[in-house]
Protein backbone atom coordinates (compact mmCIF):
# COMPACT_ATOMS: atom_id res chain seq x y z
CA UNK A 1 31.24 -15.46 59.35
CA UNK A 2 34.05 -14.57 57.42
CA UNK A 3 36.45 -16.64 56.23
CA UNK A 4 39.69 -16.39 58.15
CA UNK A 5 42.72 -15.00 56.59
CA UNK A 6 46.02 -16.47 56.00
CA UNK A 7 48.12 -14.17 58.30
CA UNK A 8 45.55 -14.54 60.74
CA UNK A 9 45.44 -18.05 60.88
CA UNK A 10 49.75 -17.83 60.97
CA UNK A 11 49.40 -15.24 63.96
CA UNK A 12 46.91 -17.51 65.89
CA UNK A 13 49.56 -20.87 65.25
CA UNK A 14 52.41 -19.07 66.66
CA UNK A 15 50.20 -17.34 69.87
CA UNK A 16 49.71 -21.22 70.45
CA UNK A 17 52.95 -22.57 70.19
CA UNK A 18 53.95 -19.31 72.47
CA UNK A 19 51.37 -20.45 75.02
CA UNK A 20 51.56 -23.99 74.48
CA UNK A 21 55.91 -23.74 75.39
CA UNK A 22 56.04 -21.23 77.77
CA UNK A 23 53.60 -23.15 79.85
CA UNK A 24 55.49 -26.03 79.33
CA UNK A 25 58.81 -24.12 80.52
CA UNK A 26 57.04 -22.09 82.81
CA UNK A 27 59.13 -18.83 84.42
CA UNK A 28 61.84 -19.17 82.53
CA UNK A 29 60.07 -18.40 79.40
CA UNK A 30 58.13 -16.07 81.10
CA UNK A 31 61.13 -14.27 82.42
CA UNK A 32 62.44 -14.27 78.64
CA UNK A 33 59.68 -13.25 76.63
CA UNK A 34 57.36 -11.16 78.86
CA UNK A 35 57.60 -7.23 79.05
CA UNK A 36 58.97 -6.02 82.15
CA UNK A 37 60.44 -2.40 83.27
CA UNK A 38 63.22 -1.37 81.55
CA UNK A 39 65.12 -0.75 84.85
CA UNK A 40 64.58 -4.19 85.82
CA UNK A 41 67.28 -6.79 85.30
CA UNK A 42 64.72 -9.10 83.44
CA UNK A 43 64.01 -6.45 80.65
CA UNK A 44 65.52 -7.35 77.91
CA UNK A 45 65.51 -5.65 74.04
CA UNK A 46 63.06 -8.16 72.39
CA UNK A 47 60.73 -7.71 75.10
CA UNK A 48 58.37 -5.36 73.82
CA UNK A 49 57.95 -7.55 70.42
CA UNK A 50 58.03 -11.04 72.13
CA UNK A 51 55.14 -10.55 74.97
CA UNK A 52 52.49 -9.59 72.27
CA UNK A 53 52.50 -13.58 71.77
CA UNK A 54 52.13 -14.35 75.63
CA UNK A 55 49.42 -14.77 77.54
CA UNK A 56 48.17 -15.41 80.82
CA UNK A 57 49.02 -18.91 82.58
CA UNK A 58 46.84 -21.91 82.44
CA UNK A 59 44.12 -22.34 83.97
CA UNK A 60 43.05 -18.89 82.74
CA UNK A 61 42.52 -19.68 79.08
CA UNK A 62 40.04 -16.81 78.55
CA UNK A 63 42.83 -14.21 78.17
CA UNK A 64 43.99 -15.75 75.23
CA UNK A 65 40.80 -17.54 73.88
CA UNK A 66 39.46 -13.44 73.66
CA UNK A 67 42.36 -12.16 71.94
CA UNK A 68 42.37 -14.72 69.47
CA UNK A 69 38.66 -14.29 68.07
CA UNK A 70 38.91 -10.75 68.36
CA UNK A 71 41.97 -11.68 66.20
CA UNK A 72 39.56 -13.78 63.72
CA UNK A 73 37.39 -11.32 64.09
CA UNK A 74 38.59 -8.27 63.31
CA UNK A 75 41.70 -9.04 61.40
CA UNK A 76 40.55 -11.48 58.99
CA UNK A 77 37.93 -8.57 57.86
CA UNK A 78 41.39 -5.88 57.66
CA UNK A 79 43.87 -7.99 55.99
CA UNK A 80 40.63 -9.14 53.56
CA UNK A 81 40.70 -5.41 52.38
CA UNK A 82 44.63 -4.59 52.69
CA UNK A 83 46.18 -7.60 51.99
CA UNK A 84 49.00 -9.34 54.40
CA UNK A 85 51.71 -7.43 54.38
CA UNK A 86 49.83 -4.37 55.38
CA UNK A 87 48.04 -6.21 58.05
CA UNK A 88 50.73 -7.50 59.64
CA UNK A 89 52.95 -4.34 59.79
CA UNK A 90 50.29 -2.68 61.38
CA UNK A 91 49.20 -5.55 64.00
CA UNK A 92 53.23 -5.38 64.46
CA UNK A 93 53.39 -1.67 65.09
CA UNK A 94 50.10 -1.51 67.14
CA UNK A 95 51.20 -3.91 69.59
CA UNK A 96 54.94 -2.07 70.03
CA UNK A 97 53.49 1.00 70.20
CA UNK A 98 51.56 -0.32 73.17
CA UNK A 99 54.47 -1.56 74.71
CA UNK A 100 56.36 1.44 74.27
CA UNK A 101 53.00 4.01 75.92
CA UNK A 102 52.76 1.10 78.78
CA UNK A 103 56.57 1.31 79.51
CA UNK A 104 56.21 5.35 79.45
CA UNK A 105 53.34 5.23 81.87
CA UNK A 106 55.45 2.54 84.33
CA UNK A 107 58.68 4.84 84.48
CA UNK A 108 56.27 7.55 85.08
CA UNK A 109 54.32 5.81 87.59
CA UNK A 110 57.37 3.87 89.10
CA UNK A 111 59.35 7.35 89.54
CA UNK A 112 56.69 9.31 91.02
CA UNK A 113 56.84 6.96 93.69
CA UNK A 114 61.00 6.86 94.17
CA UNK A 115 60.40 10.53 94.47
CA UNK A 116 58.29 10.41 97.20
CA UNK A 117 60.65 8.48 99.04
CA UNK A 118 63.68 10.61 98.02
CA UNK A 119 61.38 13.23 99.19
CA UNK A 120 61.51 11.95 102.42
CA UNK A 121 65.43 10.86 103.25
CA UNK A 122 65.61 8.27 100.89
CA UNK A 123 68.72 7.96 98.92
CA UNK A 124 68.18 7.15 94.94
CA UNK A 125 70.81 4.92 94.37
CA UNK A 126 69.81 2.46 97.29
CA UNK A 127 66.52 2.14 96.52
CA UNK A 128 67.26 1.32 93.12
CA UNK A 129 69.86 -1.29 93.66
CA UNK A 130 67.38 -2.62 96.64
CA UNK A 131 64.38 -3.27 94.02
CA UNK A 132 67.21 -4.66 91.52
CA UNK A 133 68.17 -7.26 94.06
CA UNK A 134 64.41 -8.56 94.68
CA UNK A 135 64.46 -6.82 97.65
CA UNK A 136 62.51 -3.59 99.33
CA UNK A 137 62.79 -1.83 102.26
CA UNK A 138 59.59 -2.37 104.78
CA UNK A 139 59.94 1.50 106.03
CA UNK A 140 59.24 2.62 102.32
CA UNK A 141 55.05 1.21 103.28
CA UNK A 142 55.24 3.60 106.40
CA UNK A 143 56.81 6.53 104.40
CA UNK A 144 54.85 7.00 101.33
CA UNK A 145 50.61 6.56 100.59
CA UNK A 146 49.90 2.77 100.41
CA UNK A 147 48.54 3.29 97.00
CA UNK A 148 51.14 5.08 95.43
CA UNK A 149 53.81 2.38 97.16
CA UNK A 150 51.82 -0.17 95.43
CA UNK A 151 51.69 1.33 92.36
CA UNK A 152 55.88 1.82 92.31
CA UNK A 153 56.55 -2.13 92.96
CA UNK A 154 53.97 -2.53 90.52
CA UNK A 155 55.37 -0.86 87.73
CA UNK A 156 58.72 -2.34 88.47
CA UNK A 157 58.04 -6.12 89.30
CA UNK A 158 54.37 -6.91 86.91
CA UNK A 159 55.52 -8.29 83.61
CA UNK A 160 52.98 -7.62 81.26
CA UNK A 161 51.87 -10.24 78.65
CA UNK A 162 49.00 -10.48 75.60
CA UNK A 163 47.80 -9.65 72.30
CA UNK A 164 45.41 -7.12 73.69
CA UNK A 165 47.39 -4.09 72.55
CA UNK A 166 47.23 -4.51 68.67
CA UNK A 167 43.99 -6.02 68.92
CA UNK A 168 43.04 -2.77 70.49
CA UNK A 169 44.69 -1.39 67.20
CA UNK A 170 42.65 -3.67 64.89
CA UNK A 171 39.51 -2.42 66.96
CA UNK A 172 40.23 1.14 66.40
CA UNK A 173 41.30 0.30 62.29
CA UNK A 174 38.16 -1.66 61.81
CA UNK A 175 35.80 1.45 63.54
CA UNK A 176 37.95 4.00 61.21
CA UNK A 177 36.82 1.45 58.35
CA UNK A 178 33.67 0.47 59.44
CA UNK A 179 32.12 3.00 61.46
CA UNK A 180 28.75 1.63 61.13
CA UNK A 181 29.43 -2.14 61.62
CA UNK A 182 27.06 -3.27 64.65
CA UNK A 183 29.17 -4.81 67.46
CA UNK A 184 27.61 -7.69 69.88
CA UNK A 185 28.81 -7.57 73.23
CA UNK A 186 27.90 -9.49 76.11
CA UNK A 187 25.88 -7.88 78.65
CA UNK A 188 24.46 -5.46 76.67
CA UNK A 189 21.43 -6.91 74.88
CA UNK A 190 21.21 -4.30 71.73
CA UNK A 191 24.29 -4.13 69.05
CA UNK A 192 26.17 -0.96 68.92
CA UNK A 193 27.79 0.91 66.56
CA UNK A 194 31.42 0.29 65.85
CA UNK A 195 32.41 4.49 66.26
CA UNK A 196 30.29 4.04 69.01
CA UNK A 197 31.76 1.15 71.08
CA UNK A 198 35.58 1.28 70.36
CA UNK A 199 35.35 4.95 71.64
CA UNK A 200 33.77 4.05 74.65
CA UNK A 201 36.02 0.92 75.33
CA UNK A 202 38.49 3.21 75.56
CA UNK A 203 37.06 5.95 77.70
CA UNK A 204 36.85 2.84 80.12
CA UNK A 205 40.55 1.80 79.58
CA UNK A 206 41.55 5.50 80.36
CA UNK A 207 39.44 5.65 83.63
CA UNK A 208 40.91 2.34 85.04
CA UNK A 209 44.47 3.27 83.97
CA UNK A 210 44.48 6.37 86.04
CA UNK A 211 42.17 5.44 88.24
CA UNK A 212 44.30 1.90 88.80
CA UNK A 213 41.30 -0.07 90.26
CA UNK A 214 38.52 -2.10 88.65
CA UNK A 215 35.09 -1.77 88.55
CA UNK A 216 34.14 -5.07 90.25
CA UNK A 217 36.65 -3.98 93.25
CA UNK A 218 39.53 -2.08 94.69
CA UNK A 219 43.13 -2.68 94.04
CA UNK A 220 44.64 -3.19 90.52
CA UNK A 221 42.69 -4.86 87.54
CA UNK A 222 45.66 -6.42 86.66
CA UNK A 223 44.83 -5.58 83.04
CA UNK A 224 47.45 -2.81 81.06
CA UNK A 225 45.41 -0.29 80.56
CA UNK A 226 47.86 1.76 79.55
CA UNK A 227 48.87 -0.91 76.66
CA UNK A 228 45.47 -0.98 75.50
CA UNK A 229 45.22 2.46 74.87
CA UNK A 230 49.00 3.15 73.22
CA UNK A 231 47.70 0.12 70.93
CA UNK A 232 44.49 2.03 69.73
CA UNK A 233 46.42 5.59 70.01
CA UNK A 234 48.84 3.59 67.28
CA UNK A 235 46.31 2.21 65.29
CA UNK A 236 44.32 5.42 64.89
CA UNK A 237 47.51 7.52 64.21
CA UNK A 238 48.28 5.14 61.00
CA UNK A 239 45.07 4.89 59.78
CA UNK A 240 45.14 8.83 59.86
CA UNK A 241 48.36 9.34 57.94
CA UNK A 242 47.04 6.38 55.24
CA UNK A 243 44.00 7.85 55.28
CA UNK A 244 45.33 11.42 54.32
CA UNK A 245 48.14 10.22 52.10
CA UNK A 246 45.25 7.85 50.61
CA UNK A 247 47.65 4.90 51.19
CA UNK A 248 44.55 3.06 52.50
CA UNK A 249 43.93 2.05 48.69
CA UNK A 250 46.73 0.46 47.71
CA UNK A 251 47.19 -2.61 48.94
CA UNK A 252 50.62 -4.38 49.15
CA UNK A 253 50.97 -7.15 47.91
């Protein structure tokens, strides 16, 4: 295996002290450093940067332990080619343009739904200053589809948290690079072609994100979808540009 970089090995320290303290503070760190709508009163400005280094709460370690070796994985082979300071400003810009497509898709999602009820007799203003005071309004369930209702306090109250969104960047960088690097995954007992599999990891992310259930059930996945993909859409719009401007050859440092 390849050995792992230096910015690598300085992204996975601070991903552990992140999980390591905010588990140790619990919600208030949570409430600080995860993303959450911008119309809630818990957003705040740093948000979008600060939740790429949170993860899930113990006792669910796998969130993290996957996001760091796909870290390893993929970005020690990137920054082995570009160099640090090109790897790290796109891992940086991956994961906030993730943030930035996941909040678009929330307001989207969360106003559809306040339109409904507006729709229906609702006034604007009090539903918005009901949701800001932790509160809702039990009729809203009885005025507007149950999934739809679900999918508007959903969009306003979930925080998201994780690496996933640049590593879905590095995924997509490493496929432009690498197109014919053979991918293990589990379940699937044959290796497959990295322009194969990032491609179709994403045609899954899309289906889920609109479709807003999961495979194995019904309901939400609780995964960002939607993050996933702005992270890949980001990574494959840079390595594009670099690509064309043949900035991919220079490194940086």
């Amino acid at each position: 295996m390849m050995r792992m970089t230096e910015t690598v090995k300085q992204l996975l320290i601070i991903n552990i002290i992140f999980y390591i303290g905010s588990n140790y503070v619990g919600d208030v760190a949570y409430q600080l450093f995860s993303l959450y709508y911008p119309e809630n009163p818990s957003f705040r400005y740093w948000q979008p940067l600060t939740s790429m280094f949170m993860h899930a709460k113990i006792p669910n370690f796998m969130h993290i332990l996957f996001n760091m070796f796909a870290l390893y994985s993929f970005g020690s082979a990137l920054e082995h080619y570009w160099g640090s300071k090109k790897f790290l400003f796109f891992y940086i810009s991956c994961g906030i343009g993730a943030s930035l497509l996941y909040m678009g898709m929330n307001y989207y999602t969360f106003h559809q739904g306040v339109n409904l009820l507006v729709e229906n007799g609702q006034d604007q203003a009090y539903v918005l200053k009901t949701l800001a005071e932790g509160k809702y309004d039990t009729n809203w369930e009885n005025i507007i589809p149950l999934s739809d209702f679900s999918n508007m306090m959903s969009s306003y109250l979930v925080p998201a948290v994780g690496a996933s969104g640049a590593i879905y960047g590095l995924l997509t960088a490493f496929a432009f690079m690498f197109p014919n690097a053979e991918l293990g995954i589990m379940f699937i007992p044959i290796p497959i072609k990295a322009k194969y599999f990032v491609p179709g990891l994403l045609a899954v992310d899309l289906f889920l994100g609109f479709k807003g259930s999961s495979i194995f059930g019904s309901g939400g996945t609780g995964v960002a979808h939607f993050a996933h993909v702005g992270g890949a859409l980001t990574g494959f719009i840079m390595m594009w540009y670099w690509k064309r401007n043949s900035f991919n050859k220079n490194r940086w440092d």
